[in-house]
C-alpha atoms as a PDB file:
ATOM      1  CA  UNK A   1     -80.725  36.018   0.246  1.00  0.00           C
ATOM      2  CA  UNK A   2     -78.542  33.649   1.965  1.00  0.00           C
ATOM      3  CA  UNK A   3     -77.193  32.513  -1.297  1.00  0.00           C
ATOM      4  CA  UNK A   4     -76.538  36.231  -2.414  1.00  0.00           C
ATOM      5  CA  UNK A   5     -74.449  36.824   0.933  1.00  0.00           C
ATOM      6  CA  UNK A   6     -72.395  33.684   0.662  1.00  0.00           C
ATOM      7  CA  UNK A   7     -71.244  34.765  -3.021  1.00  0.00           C
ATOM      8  CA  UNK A   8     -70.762  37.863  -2.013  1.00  0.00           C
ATOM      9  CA  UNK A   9     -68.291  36.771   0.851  1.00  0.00           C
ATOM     10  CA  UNK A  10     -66.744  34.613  -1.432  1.00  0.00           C
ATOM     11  CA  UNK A  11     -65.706  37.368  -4.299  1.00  0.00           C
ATOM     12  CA  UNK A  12     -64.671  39.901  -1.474  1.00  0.00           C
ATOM     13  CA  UNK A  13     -62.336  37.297   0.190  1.00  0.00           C
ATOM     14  CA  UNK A  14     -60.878  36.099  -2.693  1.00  0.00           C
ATOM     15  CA  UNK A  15     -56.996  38.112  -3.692  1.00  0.00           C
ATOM     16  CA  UNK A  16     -57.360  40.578  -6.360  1.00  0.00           C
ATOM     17  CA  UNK A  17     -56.828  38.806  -9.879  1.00  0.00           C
ATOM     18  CA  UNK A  18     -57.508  35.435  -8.434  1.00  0.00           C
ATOM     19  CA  UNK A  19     -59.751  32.987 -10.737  1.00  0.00           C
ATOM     20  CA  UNK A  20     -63.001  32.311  -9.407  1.00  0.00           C
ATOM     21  CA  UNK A  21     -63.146  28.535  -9.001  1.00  0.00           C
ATOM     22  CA  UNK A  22     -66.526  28.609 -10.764  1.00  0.00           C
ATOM     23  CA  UNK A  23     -65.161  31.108 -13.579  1.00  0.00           C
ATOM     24  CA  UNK A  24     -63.818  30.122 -17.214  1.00  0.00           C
ATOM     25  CA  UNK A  25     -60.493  28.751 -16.534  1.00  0.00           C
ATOM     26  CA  UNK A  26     -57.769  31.048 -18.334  1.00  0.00           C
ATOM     27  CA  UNK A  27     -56.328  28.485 -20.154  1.00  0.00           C
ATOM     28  CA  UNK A  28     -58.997  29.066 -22.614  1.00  0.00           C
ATOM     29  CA  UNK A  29     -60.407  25.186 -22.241  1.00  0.00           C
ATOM     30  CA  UNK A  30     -64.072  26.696 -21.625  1.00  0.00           C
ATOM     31  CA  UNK A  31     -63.881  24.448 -18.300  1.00  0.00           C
ATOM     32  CA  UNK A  32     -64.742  26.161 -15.085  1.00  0.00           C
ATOM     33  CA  UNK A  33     -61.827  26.567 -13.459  1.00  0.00           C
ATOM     34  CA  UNK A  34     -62.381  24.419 -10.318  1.00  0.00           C
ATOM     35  CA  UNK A  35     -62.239  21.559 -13.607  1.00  0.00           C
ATOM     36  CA  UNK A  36     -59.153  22.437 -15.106  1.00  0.00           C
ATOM     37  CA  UNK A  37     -56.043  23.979 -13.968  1.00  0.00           C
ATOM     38  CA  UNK A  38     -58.017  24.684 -10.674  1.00  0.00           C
ATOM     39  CA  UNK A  39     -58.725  20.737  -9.842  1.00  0.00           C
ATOM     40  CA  UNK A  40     -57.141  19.523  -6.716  1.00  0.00           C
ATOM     41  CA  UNK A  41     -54.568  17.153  -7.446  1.00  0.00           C
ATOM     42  CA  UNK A  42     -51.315  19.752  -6.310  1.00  0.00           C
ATOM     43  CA  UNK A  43     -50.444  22.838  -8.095  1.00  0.00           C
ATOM     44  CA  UNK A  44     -51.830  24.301 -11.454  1.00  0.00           C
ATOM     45  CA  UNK A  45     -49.275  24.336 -14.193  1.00  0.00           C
ATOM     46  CA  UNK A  46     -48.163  28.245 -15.039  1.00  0.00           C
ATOM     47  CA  UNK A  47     -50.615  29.459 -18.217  1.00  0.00           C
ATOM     48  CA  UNK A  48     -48.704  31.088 -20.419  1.00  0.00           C
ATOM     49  CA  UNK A  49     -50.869  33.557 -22.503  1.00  0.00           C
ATOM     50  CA  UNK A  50     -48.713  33.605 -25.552  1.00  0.00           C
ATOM     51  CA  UNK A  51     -46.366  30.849 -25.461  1.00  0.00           C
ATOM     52  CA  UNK A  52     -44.528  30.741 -28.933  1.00  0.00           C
ATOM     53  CA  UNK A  53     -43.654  34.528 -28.607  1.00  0.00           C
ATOM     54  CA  UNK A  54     -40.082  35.511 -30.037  1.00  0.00           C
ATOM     55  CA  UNK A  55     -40.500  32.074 -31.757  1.00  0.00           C
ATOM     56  CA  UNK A  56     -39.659  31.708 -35.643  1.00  0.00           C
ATOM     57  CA  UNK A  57     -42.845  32.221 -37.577  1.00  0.00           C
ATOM     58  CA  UNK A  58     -44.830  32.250 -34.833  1.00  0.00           C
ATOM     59  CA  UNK A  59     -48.074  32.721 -36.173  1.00  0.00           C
ATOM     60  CA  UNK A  60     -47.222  29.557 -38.898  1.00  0.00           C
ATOM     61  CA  UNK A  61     -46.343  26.986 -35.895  1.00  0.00           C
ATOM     62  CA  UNK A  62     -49.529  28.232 -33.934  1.00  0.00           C
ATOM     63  CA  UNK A  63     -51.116  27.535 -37.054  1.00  0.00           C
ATOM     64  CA  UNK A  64     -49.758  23.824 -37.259  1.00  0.00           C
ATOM     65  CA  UNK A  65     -50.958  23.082 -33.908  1.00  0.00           C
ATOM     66  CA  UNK A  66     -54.243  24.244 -33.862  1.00  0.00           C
ATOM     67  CA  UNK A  67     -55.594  24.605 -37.347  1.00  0.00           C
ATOM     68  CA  UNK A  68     -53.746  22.477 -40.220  1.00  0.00           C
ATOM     69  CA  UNK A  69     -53.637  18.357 -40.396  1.00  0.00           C
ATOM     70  CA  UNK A  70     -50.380  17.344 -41.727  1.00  0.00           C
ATOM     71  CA  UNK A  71     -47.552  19.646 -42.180  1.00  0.00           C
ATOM     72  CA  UNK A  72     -43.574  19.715 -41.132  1.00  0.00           C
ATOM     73  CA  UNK A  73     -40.861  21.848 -40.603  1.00  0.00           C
ATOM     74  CA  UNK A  74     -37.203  21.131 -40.304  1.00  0.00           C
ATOM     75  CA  UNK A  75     -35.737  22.574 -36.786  1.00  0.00           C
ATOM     76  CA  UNK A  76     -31.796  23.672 -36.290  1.00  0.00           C
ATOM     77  CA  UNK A  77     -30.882  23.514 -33.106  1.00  0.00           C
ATOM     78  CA  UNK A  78     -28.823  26.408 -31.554  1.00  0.00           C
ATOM     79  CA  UNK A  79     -25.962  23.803 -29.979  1.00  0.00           C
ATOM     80  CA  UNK A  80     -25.600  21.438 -32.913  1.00  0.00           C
ATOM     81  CA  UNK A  81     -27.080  17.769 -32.487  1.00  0.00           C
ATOM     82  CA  UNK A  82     -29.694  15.588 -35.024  1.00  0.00           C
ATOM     83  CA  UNK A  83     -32.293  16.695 -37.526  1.00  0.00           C
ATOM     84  CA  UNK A  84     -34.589  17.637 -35.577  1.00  0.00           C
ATOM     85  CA  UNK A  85     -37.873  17.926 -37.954  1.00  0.00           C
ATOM     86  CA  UNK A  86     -41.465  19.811 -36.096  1.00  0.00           C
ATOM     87  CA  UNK A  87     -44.026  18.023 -37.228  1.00  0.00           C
ATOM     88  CA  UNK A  88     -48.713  18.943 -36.634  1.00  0.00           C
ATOM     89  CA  UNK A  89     -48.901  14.979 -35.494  1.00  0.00           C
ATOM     90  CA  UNK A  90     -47.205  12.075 -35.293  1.00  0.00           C
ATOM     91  CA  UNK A  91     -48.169   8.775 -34.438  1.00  0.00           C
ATOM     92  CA  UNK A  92     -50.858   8.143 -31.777  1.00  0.00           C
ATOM     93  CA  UNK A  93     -49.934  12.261 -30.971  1.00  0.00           C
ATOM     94  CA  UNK A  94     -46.862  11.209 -29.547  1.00  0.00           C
ATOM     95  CA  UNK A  95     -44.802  14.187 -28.181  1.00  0.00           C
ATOM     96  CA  UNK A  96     -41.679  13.375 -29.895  1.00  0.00           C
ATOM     97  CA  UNK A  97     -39.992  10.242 -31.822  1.00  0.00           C
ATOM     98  CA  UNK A  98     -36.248   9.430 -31.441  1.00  0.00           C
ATOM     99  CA  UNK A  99     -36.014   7.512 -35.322  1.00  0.00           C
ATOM    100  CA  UNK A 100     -33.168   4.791 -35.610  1.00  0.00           C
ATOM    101  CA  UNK A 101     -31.745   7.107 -37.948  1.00  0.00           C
ATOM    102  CA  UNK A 102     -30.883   9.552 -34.753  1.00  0.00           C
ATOM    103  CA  UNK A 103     -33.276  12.369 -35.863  1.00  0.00           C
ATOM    104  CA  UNK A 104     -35.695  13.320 -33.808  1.00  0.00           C
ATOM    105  CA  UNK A 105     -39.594  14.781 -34.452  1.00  0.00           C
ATOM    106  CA  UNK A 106     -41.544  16.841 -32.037  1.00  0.00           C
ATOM    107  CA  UNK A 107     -44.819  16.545 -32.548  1.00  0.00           C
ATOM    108  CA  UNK A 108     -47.357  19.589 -31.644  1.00  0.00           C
ATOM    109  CA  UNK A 109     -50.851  18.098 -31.813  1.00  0.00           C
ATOM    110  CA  UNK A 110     -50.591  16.129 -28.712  1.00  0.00           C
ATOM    111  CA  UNK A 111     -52.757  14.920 -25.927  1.00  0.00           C
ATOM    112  CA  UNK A 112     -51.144  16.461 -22.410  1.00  0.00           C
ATOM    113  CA  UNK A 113     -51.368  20.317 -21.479  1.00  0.00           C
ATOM    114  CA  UNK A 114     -49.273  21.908 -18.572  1.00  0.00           C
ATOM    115  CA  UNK A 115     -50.243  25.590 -19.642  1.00  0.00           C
ATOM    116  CA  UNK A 116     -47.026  26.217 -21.641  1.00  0.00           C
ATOM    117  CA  UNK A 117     -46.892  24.153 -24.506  1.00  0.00           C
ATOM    118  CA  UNK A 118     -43.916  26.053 -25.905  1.00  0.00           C
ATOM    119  CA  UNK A 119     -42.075  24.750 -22.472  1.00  0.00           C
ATOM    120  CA  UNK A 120     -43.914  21.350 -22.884  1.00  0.00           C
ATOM    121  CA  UNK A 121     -41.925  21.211 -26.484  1.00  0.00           C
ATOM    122  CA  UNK A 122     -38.347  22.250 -24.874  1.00  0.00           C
ATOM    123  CA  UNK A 123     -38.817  19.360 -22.308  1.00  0.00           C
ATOM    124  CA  UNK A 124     -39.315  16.795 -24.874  1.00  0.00           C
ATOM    125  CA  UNK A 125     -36.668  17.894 -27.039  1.00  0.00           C
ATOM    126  CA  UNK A 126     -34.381  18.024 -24.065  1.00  0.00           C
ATOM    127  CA  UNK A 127     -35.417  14.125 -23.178  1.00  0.00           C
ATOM    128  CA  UNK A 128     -34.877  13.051 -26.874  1.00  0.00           C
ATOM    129  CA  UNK A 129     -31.772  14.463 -27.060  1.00  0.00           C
ATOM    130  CA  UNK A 130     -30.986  13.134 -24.081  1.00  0.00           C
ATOM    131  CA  UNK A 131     -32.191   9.507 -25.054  1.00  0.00           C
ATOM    132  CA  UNK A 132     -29.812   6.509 -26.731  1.00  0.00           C
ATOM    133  CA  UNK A 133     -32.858   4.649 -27.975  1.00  0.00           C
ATOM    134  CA  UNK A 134     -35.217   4.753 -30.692  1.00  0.00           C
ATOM    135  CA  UNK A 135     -38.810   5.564 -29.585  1.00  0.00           C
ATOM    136  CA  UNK A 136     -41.424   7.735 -28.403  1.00  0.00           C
ATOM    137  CA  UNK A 137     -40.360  10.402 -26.179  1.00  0.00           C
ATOM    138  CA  UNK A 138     -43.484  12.171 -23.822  1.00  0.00           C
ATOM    139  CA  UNK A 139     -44.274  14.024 -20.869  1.00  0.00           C
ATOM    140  CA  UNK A 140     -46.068  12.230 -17.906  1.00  0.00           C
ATOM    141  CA  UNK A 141     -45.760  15.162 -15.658  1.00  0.00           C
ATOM    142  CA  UNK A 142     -45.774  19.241 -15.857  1.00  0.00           C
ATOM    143  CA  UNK A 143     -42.137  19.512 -17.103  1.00  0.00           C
ATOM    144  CA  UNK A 144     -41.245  22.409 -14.787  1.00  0.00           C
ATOM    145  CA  UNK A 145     -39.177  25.531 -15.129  1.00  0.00           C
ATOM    146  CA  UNK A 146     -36.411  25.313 -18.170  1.00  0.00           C
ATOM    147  CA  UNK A 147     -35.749  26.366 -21.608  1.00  0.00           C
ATOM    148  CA  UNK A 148     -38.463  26.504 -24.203  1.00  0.00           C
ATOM    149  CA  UNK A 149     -38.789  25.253 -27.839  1.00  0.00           C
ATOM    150  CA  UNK A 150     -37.862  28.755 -28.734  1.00  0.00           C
ATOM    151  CA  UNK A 151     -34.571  28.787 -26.411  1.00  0.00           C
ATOM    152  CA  UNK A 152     -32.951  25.397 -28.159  1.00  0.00           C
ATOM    153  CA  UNK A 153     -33.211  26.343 -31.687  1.00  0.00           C
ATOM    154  CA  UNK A 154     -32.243  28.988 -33.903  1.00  0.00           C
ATOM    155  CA  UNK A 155     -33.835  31.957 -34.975  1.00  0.00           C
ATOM    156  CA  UNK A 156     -34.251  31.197 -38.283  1.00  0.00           C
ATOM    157  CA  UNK A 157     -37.159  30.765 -40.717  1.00  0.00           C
ATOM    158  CA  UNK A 158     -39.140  27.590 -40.955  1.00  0.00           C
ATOM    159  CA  UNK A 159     -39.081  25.930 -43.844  1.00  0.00           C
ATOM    160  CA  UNK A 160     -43.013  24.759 -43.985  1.00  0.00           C
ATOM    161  CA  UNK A 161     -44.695  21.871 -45.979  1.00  0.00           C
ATOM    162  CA  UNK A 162     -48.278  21.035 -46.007  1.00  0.00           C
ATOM    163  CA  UNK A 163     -48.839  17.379 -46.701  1.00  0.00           C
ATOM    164  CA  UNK A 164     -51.904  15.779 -48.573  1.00  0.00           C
ATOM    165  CA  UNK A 165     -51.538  13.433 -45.720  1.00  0.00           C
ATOM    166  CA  UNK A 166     -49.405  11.879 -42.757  1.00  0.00           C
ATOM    167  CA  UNK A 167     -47.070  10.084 -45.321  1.00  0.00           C
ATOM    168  CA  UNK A 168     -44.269  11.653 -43.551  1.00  0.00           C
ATOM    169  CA  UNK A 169     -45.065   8.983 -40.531  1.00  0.00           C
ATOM    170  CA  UNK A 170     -42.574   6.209 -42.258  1.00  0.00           C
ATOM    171  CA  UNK A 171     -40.843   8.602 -44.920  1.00  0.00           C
ATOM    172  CA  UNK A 172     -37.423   7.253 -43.534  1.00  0.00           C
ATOM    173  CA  UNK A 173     -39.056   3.728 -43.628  1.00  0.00           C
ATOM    174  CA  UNK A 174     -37.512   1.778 -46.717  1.00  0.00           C
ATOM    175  CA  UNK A 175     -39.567  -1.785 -46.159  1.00  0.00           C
ATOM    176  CA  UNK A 176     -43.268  -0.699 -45.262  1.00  0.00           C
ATOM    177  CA  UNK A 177     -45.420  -3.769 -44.033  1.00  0.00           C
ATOM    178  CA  UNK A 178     -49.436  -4.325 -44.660  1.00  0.00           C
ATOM    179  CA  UNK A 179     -49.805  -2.867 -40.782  1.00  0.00           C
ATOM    180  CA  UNK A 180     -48.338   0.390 -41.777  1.00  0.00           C
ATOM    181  CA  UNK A 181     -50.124   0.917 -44.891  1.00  0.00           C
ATOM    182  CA  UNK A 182     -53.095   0.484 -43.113  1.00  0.00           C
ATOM    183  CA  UNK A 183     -52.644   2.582 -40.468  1.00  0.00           C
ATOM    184  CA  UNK A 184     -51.810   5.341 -43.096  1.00  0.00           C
ATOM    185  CA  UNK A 185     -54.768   5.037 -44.820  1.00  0.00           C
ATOM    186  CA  UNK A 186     -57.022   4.783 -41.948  1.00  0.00           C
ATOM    187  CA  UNK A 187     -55.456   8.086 -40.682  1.00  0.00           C
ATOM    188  CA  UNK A 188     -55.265   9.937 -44.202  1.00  0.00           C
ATOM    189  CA  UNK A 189     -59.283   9.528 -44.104  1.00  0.00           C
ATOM    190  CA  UNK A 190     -59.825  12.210 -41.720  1.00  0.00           C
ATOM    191  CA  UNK A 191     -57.330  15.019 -43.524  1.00  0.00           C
ATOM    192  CA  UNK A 192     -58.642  17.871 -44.870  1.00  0.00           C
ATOM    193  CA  UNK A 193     -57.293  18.905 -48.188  1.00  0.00           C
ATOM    194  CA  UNK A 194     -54.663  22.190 -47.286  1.00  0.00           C
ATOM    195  CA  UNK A 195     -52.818  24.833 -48.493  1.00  0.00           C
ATOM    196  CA  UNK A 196     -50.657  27.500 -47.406  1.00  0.00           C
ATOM    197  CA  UNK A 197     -50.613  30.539 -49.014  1.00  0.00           C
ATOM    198  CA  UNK A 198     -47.651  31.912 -50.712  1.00  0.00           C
ATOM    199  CA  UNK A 199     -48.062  35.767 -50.603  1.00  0.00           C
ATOM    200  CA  UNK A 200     -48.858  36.156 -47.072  1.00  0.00           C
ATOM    201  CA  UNK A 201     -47.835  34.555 -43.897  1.00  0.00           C
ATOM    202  CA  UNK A 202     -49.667  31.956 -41.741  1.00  0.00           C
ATOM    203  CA  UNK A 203     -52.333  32.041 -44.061  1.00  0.00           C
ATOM    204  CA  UNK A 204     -54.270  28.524 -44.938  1.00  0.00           C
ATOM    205  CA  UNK A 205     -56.616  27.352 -47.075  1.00  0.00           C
ATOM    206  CA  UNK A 206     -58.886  24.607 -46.483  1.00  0.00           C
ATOM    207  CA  UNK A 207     -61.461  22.133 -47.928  1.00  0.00           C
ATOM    208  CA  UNK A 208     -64.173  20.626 -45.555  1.00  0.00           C
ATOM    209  CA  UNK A 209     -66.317  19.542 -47.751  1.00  0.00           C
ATOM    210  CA  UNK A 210     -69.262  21.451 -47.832  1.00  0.00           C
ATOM    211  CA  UNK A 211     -67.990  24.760 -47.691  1.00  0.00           C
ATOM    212  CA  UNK A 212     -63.771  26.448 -48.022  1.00  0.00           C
ATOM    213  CA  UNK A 213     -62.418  28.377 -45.745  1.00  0.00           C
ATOM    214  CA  UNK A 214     -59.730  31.127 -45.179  1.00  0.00           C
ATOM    215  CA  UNK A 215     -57.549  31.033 -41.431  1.00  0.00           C
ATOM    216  CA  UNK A 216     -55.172  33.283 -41.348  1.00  0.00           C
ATOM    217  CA  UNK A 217     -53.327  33.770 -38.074  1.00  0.00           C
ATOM    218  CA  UNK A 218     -51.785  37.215 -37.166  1.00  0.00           C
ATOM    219  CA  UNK A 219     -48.759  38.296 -34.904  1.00  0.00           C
ATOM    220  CA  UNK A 220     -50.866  42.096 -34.088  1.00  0.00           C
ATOM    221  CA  UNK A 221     -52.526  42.909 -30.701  1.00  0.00           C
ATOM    222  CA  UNK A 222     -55.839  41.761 -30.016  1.00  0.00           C
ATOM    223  CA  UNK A 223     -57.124  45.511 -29.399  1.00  0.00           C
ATOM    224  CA  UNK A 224     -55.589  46.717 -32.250  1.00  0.00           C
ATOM    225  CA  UNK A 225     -56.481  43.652 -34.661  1.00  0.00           C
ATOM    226  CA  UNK A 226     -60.021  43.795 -33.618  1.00  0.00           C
ATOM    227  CA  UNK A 227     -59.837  48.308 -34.344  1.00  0.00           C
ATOM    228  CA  UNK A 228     -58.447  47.516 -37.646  1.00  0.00           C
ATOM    229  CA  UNK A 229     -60.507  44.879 -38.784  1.00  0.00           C
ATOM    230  CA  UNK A 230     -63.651  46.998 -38.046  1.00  0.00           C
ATOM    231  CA  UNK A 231     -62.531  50.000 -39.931  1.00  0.00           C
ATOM    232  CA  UNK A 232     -61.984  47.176 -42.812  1.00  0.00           C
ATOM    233  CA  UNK A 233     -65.347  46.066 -42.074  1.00  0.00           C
ATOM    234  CA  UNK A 234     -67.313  49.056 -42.068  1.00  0.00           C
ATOM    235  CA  UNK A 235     -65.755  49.877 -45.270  1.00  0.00           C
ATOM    236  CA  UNK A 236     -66.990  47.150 -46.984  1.00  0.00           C
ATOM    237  CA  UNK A 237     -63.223  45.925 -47.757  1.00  0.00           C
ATOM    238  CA  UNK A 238     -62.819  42.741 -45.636  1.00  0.00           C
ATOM    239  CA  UNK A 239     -62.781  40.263 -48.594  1.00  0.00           C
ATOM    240  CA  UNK A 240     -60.954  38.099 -49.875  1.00  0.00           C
ATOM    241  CA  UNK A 241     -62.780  36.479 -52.576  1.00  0.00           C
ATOM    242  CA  UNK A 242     -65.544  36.779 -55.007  1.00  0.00           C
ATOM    243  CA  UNK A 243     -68.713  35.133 -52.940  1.00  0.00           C
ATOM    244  CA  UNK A 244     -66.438  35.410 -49.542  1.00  0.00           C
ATOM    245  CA  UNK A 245     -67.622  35.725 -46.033  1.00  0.00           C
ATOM    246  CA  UNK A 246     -65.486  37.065 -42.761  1.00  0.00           C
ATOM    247  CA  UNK A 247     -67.166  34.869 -40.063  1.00  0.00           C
ATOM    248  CA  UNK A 248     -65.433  35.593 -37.086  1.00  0.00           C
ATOM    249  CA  UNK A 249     -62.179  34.580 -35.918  1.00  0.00           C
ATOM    250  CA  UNK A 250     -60.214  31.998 -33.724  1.00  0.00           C
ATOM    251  CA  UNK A 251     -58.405  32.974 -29.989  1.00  0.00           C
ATOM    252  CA  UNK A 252     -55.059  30.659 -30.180  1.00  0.00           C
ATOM    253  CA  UNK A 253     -51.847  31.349 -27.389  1.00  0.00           C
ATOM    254  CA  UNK A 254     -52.475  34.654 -27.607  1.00  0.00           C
ATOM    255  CA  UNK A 255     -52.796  35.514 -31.110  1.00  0.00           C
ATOM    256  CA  UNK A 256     -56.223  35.968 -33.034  1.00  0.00           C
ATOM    257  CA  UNK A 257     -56.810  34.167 -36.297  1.00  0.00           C
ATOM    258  CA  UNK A 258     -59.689  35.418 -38.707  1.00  0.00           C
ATOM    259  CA  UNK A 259     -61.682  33.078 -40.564  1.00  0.00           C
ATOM    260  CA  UNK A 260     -63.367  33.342 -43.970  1.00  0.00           C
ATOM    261  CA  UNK A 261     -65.965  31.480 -45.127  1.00  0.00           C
ATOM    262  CA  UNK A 262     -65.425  30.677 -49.672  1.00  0.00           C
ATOM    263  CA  UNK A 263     -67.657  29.588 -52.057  1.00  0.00           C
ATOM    264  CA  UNK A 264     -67.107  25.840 -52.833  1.00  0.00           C
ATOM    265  CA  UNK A 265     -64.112  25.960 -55.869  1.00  0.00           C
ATOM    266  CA  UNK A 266     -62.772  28.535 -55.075  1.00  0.00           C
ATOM    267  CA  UNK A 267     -58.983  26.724 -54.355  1.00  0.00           C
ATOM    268  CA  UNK A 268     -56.243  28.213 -53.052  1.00  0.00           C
ATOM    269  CA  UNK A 269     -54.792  29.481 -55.974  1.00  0.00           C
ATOM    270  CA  UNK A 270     -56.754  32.822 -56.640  1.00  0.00           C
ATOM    271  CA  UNK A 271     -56.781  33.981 -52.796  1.00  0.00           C
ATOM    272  CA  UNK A 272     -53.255  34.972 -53.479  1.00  0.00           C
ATOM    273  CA  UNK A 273     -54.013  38.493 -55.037  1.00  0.00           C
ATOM    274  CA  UNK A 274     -56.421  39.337 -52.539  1.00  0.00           C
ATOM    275  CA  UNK A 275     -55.212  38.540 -49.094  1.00  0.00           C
ATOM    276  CA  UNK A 276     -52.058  40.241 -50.401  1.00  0.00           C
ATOM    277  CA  UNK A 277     -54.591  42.719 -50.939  1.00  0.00           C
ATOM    278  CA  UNK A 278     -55.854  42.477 -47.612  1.00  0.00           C
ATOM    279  CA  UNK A 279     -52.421  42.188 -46.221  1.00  0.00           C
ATOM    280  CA  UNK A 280     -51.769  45.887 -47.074  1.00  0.00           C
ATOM    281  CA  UNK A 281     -55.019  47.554 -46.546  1.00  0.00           C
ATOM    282  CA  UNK A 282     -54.799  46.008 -43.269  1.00  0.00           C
ATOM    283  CA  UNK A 283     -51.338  47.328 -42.312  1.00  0.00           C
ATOM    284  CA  UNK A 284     -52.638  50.678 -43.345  1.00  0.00           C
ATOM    285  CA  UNK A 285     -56.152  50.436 -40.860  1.00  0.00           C
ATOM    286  CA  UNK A 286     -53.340  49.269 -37.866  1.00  0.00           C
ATOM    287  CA  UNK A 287     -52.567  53.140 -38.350  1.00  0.00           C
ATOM    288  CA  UNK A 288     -56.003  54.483 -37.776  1.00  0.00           C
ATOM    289  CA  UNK A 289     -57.299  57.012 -35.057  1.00  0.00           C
ATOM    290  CA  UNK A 290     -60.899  56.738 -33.146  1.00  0.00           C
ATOM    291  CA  UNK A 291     -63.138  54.576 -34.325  1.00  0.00           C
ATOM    292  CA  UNK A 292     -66.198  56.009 -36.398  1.00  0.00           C
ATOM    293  CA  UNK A 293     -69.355  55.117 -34.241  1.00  0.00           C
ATOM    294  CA  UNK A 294     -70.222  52.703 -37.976  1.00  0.00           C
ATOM    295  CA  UNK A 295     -66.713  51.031 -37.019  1.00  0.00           C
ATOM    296  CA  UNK A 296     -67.571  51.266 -33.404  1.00  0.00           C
ATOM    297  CA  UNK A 297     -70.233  48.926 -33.979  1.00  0.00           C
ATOM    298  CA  UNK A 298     -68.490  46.956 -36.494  1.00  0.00           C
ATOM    299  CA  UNK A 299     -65.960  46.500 -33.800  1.00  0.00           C
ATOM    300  CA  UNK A 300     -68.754  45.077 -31.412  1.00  0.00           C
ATOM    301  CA  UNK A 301     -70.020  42.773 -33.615  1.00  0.00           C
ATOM    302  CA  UNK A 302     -66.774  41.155 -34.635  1.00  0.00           C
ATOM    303  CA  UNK A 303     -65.875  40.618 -30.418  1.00  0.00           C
ATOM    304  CA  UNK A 304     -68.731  38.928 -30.246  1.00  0.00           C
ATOM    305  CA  UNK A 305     -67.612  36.117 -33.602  1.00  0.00           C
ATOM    306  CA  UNK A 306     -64.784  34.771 -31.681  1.00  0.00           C
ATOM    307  CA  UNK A 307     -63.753  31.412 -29.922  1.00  0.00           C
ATOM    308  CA  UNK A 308     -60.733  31.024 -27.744  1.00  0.00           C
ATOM    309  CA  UNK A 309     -59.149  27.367 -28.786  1.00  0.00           C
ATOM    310  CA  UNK A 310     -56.547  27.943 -26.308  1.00  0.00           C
END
């Protein structure tokens, strides 16, 4: 009983909306939060629920940070200034590169997290840019209020490539010594073979060896994602493929990104017909009503398939 009344106390005192320190932390870690942005140590960074909003093919970059190996993307920036080229990783996940060339890469699988990554990016840009040196550029500290990635470059299209590997690393490199070659090849061993498909966007095929897969990130609401997805479920039209599977789906900055399961062979090649396929019956379920209580409980079942990543 005593233990009863002292978590009661604790949930009545507490402000309305206030994380629980023993509760999930928001951030989507899957720490308590008392363990993450909670932890004494000073203030916990802002958490931005969907970060890369209003950003150029925002579903793509949320893509390259969470779900694809090797890719880039030139950046223009809205003032003028270097090449600026987005890249999934660089180099020991450094946040950003100045090259003796002047260009600078941002890299977006990296190793800190202050809650905003899209801010995290516009802070590093702003200290390359700001740097005379070639080198790696990073964060050491939550970078504070200021612009975000999406506030210093234009809104314009990215221009994505998928990679076989991280040969990009010393692309501007003309003399490569025995060091670098290794490193390459050590880090090329862990890629996953990759495509992105071509009639849809943020889309991506992948090989992991024993199975293929199908992520495919999308800009809707969750609520409304999750009502139209059912109604494709219950129907029995939520393939993609001959022999395909919808497993579930990933939670990323705000966005949710369904997941396939393919037959080994299948490639990415002959998923183009069908997700375009997809693509439209899905824009036509966004439309629907009420569920049926058959999508109702297709609905249930698909909240239950899903994992937040961030």
């Amino acid at each position: 009983m005593a233990k009863k009344s002292r978590s009661t106390q604790t949930s009545a005192s507490r402000t309305e909306g206030e994380v629980g320190p023993r509760q999930p932390c928001p951030c989507g870690s899957g720490k308590r939060y008392k363990a993450c942005h909670g932890a004494a140590g000073g203030a916990a960074p802002t958490f931005v629920a969907r970060p890369f909003e209003g950003m150029p093919a925002e579903c793509d970059v949320i893509a390259l940070r969470e779900l694809v190996p090797a890719a880039t993307a030139p950046l223009t920036l809205k003032a003028g200034g270097p090449n600026v080229r987005l890249a999934t990783l660089l180099p020991g996940a450094a946040p950003a590169m100045v090259r003796d060339s002047g260009d600078i890469w941002l890299g977006l699988q990296v190793q800190h997290s202050y809650g905003n990554p899209a801010r995290d990016l516009g802070a590093v840009l702003e200290a390359a840019l700001a740097t005379e040196e070639a080198g790696i550029v990073g964060l050491m500290s939550a970078p504070g209020d200021g612009p975000s990635i999406q506030d210093l470059i234009s809104d314009t299209s990215l221009d994505i490539t998928v990679h076989d590997g991280f040969e990009y690393w010393i692309d501007d490199i003309p003399e490569r010594d025995a060091s670098m070659e290794a490193a390459l090849e050590q880090a090329n061993g862990g890629v996953m073979p990759t495509s992105r498909l071509t009639s849809v966007e943020a889309a991506y095929w992948t090989n992991v060896g024993t199975k293929e897969h199908l992520r495919w990130v999308m800009p809707h609401p969750e609520d409304q994602l999750l009502d139209a997805l059912a109604r494709l479920h219950a129907a029995g039209q939520d393939s993609v493929a001959d022999g395909s599977r919808f497993v579930g789906m990933f939670r990323a900055h705000g966005l949710l990104a369904p997941v396939w399961d393919l037959p080994v062979g299948t490639g990415a090649e002959v998923l183009e017909e069908p997700a375009a396929r997809f693509a439209s019956d899905l824009a036509e379920a966004l439309q629907g009503g009420d569920l049926s209580a058959a999508e109702r409980s297709a609905r249930a079942g698909l909240a239950n398939r899903q994992v937040t990543i961030r």
